[in-house]
Protein backbone atom coordinates (compact mmCIF):
# COMPACT_ATOMS: atom_id res chain seq x y z
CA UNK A 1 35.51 43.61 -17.71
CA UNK A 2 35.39 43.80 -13.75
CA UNK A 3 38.52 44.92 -11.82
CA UNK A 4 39.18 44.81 -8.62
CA UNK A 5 40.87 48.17 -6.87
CA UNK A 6 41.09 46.50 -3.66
CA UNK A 7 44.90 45.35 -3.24
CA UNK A 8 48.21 46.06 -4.63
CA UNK A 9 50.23 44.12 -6.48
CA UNK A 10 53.09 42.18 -4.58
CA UNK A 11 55.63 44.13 -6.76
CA UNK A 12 53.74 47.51 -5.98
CA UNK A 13 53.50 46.70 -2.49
CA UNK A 14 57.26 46.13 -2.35
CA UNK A 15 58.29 49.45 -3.81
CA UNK A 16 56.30 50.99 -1.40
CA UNK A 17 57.84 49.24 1.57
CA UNK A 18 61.21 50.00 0.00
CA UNK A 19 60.18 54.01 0.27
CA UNK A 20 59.29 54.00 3.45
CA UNK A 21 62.50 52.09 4.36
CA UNK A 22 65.01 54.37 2.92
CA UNK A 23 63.06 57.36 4.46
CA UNK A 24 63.16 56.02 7.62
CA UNK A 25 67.16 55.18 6.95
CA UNK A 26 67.97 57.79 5.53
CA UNK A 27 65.78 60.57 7.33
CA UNK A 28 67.12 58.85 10.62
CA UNK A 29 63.81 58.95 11.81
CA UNK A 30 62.85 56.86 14.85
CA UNK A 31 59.84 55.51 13.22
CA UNK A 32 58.36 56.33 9.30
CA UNK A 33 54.58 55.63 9.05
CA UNK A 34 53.36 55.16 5.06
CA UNK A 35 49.99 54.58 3.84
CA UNK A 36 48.32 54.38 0.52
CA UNK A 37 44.61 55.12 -0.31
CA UNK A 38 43.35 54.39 -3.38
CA UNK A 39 39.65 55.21 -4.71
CA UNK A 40 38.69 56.40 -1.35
CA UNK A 41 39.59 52.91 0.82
CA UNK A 42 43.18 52.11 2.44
CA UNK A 43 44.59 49.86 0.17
CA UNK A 44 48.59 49.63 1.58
CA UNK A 45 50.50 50.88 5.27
CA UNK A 46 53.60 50.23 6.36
CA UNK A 47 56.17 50.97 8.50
CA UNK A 48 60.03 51.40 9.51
CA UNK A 49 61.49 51.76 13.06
CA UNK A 50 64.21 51.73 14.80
CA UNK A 51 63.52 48.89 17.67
CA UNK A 52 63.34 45.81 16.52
CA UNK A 53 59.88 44.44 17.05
CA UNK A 54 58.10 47.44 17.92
CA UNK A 55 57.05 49.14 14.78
CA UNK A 56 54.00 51.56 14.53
CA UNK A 57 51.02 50.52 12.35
CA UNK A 58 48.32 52.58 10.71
CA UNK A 59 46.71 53.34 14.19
CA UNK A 60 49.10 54.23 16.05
CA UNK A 61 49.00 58.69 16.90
CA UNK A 62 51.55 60.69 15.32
CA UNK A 63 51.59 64.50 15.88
CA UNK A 64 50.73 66.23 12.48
CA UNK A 65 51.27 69.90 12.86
CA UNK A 66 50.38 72.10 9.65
CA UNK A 67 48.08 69.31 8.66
CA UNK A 68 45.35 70.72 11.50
CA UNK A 69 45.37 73.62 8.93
CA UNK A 70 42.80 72.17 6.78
CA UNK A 71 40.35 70.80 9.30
CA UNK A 72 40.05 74.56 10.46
CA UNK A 73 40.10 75.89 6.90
CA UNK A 74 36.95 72.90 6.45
CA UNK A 75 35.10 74.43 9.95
CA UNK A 76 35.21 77.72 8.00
CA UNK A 77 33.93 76.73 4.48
CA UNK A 78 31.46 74.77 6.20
CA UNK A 79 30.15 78.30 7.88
CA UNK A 80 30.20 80.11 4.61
CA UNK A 81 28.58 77.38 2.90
CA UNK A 82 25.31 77.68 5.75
CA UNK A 83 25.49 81.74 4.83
CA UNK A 84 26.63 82.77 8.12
CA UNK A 85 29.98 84.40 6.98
CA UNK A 86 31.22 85.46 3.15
CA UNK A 87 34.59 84.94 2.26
CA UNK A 88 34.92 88.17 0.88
CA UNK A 89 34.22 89.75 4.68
CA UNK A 90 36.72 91.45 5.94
CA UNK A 91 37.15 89.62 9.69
CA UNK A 92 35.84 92.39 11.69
CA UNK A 93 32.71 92.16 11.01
CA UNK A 94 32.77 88.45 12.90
CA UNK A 95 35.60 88.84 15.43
CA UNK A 96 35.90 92.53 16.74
CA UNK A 97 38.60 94.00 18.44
CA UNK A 98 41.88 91.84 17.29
CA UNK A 99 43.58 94.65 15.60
CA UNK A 100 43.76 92.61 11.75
CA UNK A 101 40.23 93.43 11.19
CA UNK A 102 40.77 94.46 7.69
CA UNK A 103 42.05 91.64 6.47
CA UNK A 104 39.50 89.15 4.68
CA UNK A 105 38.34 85.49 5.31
CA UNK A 106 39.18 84.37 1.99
CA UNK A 107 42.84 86.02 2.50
CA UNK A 108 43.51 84.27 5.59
CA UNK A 109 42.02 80.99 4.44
CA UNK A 110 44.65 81.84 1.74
CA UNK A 111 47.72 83.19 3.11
CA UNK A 112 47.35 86.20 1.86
CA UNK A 113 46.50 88.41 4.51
CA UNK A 114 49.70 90.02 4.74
CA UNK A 115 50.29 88.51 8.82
CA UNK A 116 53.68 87.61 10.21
CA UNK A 117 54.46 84.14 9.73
CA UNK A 118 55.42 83.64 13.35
CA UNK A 119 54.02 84.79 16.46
CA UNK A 120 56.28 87.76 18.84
CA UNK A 121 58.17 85.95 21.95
CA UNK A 122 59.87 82.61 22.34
CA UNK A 123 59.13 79.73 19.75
CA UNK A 124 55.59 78.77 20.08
CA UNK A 125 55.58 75.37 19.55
CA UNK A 126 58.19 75.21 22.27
CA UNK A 127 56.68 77.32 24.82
CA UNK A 128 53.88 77.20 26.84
CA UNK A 129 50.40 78.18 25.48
CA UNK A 130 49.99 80.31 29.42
CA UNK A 131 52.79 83.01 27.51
CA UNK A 132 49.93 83.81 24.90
CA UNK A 133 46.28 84.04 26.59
CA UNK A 134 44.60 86.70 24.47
CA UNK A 135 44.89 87.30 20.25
CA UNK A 136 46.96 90.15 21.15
CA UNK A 137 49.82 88.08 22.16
CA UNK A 138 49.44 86.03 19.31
CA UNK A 139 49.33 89.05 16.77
CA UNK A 140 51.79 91.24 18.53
CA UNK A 141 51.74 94.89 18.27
CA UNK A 142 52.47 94.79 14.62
CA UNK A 143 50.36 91.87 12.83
CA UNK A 144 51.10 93.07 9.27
CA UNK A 145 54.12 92.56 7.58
CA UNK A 146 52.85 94.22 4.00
CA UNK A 147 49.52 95.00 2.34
CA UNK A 148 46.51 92.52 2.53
CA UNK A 149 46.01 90.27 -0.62
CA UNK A 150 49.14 91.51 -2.85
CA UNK A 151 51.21 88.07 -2.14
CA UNK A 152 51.52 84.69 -0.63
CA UNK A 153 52.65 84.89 2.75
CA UNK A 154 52.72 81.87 5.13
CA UNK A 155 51.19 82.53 8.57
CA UNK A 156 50.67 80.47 11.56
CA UNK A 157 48.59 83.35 13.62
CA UNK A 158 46.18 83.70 10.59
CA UNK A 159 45.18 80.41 11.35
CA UNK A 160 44.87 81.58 15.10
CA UNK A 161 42.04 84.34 13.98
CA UNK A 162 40.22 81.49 12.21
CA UNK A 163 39.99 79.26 14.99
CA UNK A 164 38.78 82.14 17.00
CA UNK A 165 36.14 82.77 14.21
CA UNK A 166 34.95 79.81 14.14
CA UNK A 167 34.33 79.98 17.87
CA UNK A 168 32.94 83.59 17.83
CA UNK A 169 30.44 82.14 14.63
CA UNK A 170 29.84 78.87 16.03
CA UNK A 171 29.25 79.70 19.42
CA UNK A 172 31.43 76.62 20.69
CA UNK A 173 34.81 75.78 20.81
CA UNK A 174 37.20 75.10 17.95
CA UNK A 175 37.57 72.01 19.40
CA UNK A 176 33.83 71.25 19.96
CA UNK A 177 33.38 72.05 16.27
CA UNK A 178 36.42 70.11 14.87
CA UNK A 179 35.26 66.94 16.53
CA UNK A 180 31.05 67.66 15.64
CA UNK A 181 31.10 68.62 12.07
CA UNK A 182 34.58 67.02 10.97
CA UNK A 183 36.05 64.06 13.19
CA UNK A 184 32.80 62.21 14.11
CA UNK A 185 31.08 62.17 10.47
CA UNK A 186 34.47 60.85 9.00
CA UNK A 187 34.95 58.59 11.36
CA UNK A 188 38.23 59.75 12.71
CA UNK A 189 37.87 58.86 16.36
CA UNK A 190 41.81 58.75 16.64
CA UNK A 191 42.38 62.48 15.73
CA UNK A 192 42.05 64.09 19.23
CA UNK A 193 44.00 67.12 20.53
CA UNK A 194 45.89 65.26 23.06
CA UNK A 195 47.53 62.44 22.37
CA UNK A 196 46.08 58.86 23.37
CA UNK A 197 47.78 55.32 23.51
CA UNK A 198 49.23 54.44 21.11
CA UNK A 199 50.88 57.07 20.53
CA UNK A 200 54.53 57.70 18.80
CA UNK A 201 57.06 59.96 21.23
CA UNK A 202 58.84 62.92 19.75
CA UNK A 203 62.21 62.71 19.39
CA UNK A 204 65.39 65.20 17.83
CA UNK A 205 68.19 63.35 15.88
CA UNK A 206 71.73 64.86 16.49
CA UNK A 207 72.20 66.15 12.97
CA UNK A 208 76.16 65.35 13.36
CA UNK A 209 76.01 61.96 15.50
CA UNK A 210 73.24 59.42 15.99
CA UNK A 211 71.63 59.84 18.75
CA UNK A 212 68.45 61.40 20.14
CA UNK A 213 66.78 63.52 22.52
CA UNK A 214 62.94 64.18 23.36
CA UNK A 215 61.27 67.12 22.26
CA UNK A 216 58.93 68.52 25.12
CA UNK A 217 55.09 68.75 23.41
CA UNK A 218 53.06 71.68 24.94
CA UNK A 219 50.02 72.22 24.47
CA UNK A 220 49.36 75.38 22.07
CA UNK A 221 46.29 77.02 23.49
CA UNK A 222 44.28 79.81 20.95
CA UNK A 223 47.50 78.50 18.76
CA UNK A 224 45.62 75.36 18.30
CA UNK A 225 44.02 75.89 15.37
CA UNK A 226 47.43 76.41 13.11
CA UNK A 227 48.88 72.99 14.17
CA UNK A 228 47.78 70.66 17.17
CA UNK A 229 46.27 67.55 16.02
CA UNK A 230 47.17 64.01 16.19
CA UNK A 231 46.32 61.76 14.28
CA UNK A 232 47.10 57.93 12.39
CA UNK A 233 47.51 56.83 8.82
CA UNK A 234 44.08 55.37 9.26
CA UNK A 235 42.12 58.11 10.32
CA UNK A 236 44.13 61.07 7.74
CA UNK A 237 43.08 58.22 4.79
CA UNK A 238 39.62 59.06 5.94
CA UNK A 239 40.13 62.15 5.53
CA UNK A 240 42.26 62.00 2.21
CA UNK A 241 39.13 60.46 0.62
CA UNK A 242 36.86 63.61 1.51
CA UNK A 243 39.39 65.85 -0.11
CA UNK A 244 39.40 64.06 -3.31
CA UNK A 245 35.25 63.83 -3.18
CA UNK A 246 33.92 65.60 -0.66
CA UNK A 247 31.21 64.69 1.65
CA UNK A 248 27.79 65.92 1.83
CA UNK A 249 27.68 65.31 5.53
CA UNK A 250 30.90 67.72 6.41
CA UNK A 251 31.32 69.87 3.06
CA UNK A 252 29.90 69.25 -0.62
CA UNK A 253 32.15 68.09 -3.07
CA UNK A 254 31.62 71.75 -5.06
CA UNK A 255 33.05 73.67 -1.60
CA UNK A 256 36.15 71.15 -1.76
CA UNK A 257 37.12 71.96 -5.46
CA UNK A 258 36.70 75.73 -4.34
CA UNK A 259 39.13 74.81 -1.81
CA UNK A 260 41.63 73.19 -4.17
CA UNK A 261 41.65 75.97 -6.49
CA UNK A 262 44.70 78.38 -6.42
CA UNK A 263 43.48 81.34 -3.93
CA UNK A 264 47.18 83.33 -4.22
CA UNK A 265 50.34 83.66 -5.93
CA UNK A 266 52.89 81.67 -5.37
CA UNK A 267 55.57 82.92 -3.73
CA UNK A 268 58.93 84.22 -5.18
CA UNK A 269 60.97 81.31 -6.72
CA UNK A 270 58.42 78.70 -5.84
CA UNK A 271 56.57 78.14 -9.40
CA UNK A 272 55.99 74.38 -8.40
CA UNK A 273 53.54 75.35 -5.92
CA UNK A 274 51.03 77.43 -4.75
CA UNK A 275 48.10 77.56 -2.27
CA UNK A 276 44.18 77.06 -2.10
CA UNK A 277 41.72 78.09 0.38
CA UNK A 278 43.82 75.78 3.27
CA UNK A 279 45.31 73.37 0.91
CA UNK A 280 48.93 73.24 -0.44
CA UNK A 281 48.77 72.51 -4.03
CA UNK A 282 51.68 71.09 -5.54
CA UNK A 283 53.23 70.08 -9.01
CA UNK A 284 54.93 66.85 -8.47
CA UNK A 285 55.79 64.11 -11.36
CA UNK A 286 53.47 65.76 -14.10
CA UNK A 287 50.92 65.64 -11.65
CA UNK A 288 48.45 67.56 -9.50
CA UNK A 289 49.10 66.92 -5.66
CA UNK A 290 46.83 68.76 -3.15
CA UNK A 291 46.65 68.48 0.82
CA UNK A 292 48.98 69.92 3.50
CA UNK A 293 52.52 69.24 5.10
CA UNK A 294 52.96 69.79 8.95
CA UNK A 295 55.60 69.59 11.50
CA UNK A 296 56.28 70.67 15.20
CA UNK A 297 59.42 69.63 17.03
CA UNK A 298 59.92 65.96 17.49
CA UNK A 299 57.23 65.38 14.10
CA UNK A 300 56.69 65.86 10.29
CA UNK A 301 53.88 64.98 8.16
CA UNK A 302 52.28 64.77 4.82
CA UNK A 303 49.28 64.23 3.12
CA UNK A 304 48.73 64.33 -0.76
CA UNK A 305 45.94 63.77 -3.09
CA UNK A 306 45.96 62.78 -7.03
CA UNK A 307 42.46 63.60 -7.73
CA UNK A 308 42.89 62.37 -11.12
CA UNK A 309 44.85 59.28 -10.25
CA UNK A 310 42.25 58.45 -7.47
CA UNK A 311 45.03 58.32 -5.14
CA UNK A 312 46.18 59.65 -2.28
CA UNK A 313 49.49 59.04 0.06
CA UNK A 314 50.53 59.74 3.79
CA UNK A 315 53.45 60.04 5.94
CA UNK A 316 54.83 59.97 9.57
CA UNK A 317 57.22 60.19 11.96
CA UNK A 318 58.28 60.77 15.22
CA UNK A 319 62.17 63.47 14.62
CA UNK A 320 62.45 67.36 14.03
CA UNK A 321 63.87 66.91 11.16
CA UNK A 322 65.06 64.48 8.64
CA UNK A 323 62.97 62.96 6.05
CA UNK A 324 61.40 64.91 3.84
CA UNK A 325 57.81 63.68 4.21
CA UNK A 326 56.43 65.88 1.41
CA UNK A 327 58.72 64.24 -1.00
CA UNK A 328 57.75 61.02 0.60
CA UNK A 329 54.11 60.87 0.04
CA UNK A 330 54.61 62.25 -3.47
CA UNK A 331 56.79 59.09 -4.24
CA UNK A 332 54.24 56.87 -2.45
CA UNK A 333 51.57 58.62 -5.02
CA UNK A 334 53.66 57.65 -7.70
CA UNK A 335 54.87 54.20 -7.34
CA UNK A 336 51.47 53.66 -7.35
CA UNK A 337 50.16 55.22 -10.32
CA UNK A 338 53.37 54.29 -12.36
CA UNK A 339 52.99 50.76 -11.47
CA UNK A 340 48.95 50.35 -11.66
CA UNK A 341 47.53 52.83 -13.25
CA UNK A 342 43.90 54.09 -12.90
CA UNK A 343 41.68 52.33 -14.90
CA UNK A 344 39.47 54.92 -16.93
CA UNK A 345 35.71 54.62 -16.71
CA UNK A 346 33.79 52.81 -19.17
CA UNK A 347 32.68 55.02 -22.16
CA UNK A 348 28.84 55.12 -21.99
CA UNK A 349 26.40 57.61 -24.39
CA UNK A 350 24.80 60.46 -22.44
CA UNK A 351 21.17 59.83 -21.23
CA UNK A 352 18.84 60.52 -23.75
CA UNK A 353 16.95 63.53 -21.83
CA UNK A 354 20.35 65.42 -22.18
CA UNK A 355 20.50 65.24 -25.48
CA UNK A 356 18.54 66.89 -28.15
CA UNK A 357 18.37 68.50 -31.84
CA UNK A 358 19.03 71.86 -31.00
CA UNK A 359 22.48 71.07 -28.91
CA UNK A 360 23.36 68.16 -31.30
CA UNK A 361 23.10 71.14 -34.22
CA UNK A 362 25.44 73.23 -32.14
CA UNK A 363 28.58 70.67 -31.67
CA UNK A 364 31.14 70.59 -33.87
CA UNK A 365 33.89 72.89 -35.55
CA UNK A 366 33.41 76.41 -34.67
CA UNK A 367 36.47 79.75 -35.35
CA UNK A 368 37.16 82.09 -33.27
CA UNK A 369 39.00 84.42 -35.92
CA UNK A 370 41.20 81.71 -37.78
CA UNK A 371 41.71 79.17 -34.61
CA UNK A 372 39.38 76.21 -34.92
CA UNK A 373 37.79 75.06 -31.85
CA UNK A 374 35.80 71.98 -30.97
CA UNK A 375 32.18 72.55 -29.25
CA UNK A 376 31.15 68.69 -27.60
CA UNK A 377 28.19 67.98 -25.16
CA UNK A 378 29.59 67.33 -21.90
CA UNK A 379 26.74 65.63 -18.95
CA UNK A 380 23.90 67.15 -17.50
CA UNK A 381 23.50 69.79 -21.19
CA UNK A 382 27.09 71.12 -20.61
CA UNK A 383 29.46 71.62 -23.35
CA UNK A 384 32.82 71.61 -23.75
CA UNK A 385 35.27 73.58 -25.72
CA UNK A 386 38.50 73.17 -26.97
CA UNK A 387 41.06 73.93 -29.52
CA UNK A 388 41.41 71.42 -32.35
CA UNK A 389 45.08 72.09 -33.31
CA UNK A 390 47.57 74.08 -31.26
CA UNK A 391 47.80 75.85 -28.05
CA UNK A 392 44.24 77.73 -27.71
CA UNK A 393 42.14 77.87 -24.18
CA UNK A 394 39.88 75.05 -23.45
CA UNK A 395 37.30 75.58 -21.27
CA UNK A 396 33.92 73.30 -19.57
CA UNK A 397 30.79 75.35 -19.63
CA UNK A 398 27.60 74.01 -17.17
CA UNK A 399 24.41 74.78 -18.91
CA UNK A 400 22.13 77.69 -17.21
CA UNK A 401 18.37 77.51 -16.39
CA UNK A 402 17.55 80.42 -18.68
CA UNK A 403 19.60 79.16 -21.41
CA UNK A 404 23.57 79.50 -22.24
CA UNK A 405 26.10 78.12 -20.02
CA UNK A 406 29.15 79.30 -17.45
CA UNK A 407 32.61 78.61 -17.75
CA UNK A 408 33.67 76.61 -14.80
CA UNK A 409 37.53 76.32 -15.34
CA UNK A 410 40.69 78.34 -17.23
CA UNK A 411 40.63 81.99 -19.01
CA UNK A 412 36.64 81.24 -19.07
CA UNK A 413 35.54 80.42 -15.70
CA UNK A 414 32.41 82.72 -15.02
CA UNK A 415 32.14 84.09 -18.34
CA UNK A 416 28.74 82.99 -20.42
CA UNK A 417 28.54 81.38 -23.51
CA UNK A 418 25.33 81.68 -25.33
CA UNK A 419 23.93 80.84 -29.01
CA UNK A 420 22.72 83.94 -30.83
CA UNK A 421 19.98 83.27 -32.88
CA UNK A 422 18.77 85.38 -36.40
CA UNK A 423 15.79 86.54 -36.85
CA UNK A 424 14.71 83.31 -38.68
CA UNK A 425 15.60 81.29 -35.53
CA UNK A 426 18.72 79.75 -37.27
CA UNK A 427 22.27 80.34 -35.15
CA UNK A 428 24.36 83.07 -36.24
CA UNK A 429 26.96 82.66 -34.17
CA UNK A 430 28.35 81.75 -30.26
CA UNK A 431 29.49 84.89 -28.08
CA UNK A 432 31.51 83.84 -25.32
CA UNK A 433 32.24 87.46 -23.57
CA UNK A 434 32.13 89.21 -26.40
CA UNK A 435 33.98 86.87 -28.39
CA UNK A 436 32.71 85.90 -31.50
CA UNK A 437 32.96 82.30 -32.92
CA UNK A 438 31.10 81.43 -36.47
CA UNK A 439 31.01 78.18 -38.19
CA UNK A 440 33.71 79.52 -41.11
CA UNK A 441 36.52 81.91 -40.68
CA UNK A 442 35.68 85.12 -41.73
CA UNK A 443 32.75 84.20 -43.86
CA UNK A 444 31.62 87.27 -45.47
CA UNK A 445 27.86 87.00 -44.40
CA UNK A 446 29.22 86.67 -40.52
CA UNK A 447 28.63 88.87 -38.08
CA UNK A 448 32.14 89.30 -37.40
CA UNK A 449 33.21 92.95 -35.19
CA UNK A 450 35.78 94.68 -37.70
CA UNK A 451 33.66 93.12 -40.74
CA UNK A 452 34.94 91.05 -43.20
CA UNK A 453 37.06 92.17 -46.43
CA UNK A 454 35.11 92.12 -49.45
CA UNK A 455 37.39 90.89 -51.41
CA UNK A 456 37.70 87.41 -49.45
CA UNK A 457 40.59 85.04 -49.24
CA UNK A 458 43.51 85.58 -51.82
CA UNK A 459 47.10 84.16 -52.53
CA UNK A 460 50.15 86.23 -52.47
């Protein structure tokens, strides 16, 4: 059977219109910018304004705030990944002399660092960049608001000290970077740090009367970092593909699953999200949603990903406040997937030099105690293992050079699984950190820690 992913269905394409209509009613937004991407190519955009005539398309510059989050979080994995910085080092050892020294990469990255969410003096989006020339302004006399890496705190100047680290690393600006290593291998030649024609204009909506006002844009100086980009529906479905695959020539697909990984605690009361290493992660319609809201007066924005679903949704527009964007591109992800859902790949055996008698001898039912698991090959020699009946953990193991295999994901991840052997070569058993799991329960010839009653199995 061949399918075609290339367009929506009329009906799907209508629901999405529909969306993006009531947000744009609703939200009183000037103009609402929606776009759909859909196993990595833009497969739907639309859009809602209010002048007649003069709606915004997919290329058209919208201001997305937060979003620039993620291209500098990229700028810094991409440094780690060439082994000029760890993650785990604290940020004095790269930028000197900003007073937050102790706090780590990976916690900043993170919001965990324990910063102030704002910067001291007037609003910063609202003022001009000349008030805050040096990181000192930025992180005030008193950067931390509570201990380094205990919990999830939001903060806009953490994002300030990784711009500047990228710069300090790099050698060249954070905007030099940005555009070199990010912007110019995508493709995004419409995601500059001033805006360029077209361009949507920011407005504020009255919140008790319709009517509007323009919102003054400055430009943020070192701020720039945390939230200056603009950018279209084109160019962010660009980079929505990347985050659901990665791309060797900015960051391998490995580094971009690190990033989507949960990095801290969510915060108090806020169990439907949490936060990876610059990505918000979200819970949304029984599904995972990961990418990165943004706003600064006069715009909002949002970008989520399905991995799973191969999907991915944005939105835009031009007011302070109003529609809830977020919400927005989660219902764009899921008219989609509702209505056409991803076909699954084709089922095809393994190659045949992944496969041989040893691992085909170790598959099968294996007990840990009483609870039954499953052990499957998975590609390239990995396994997979997995509860047969019940709630139990279920864990993907890649196979090691030297024999065994790591857990990649769940209660496992990092621990080693490996086949112990008898003396006779035959397989006694699988210890997976120090768990043991034989082929009965409790056999009495196992090597099971405790031992094994003598007496065996026995009714009441």
């Amino acid at each position: 059977m061949t399918t075609s992913f290339e367009a929506l269905l009329p009906g799907t394409e209508r629901a999405l219109s529909h969306r993006v209509a009531v947000a744009q009613s609703e939200g009183r937004a000037p103009s609402f910018v929606g776009a759909v991407v859909r196993d990595g190519a833009l497969v739907w955009s639309g859009s809602r304004s209010c002048v007649d005539g003069h709606a915004p398309d997919d290329d058209t510059q919208f201001r997305i705030g937060s979003l620039t989050k993620v291209f500098t979080a990229v700028l810094v994995m991409r440094l780690r990944d060439e082994g000029l910085l760890g993650l785990d080092d604290p940020l004095e050892r790269h930028l000197k002399g900003t007073g937050a020294g102790e706090v780590t990469i990976a916690q900043l990255l993170g919001h965990s660092g324990g910063l102030a969410a704002e910067t001291p003096g007037p609003w910063w989006e609202r003022s001009p960049a000349a008030l805050r020339p040096e990181l000192s302004d930025v992180l005030g006399e008193r950067p931390f608001l509570q201990s380094p890496g205990r919990r999830h705190h939001y903060s806009n100047p953490g994002y300030t000290l990784l711009g500047s680290l990228v710069e300090a690393v790099r050698g060249v600006s954070w905007e030099e970077a940005l555009r070199r290593e990010i912007l110019e291998p995508l493709g995004m030649g419409r995601t500059t740090v001033e805006p360029v024609a077209p361009h949507a204009g920011g407005w504020a909506v009255h919140p008790w009367a319709d009517v509007m006002l323009p919102e003054p844009t400055e430009s943020l100086g070192l701020m720039a970092p945390a939230g200056v980009l603009w950018s279209t529906a084109a160019d962010l479905a660009r980079f929505a593909a990347f985050l659901a695959a990665g791309d060797e020539r900015v960051l391998a697909s490995t580094s971009v699953e690190e990033m989507r990984a949960p990095a801290a605690p969510a915060g108090e009361g806020d169990w439907e999200g949490s936060y990876g290493l610059g990505l918000q992660l979200l819970r949304k319609d029984g599904r995972t949603l990961i990418g990165h809201t943004g706003s600064l007066p006069g715009f909002v924005a949002a970008l989520w990903v399905s991995v799973e679903d191969g999907l991915a949704a944005i939105a835009l527009a031009n007011v302070t406040s109003g529609p809830p964007a977020a919400l927005v591109a989660a219902d764009l992800v899921r008219i989609v997937a509702e209505a056409e859902p991803r076909f699954p790949e084709p089922w095809r055996p393994l190659p045949e030099a992944e496969v041989d008698e040893e691992l085909l001898a170790l598959t099968g039912p294996w007990y840990w105690g009483t609870y039954a698991y499953g052990l499957r090959l998975g590609p390239e020699r990995g396994v997979v293992l997995e509860p047969l009946r019940g709630a139990g953990r279920r864990a993907r193991f890649r196979a090691l050079p030297d024999g065994g295999w790591v857990g990649l994901n769940g209660y496992y991840a990092g621990e080693t699984l490996r086949a112990v052997r008898r003396a006779d070569g035959s397989v006694s058993h699988l210890d997976l950190g120090s768990f043991v799991f034989t082929r009965e329960p409790y056999a009495p010839e196992d090597v099971v820690p405790g031992g094994v009653d003598e007496a065996g199995w026995r009714g009441l």
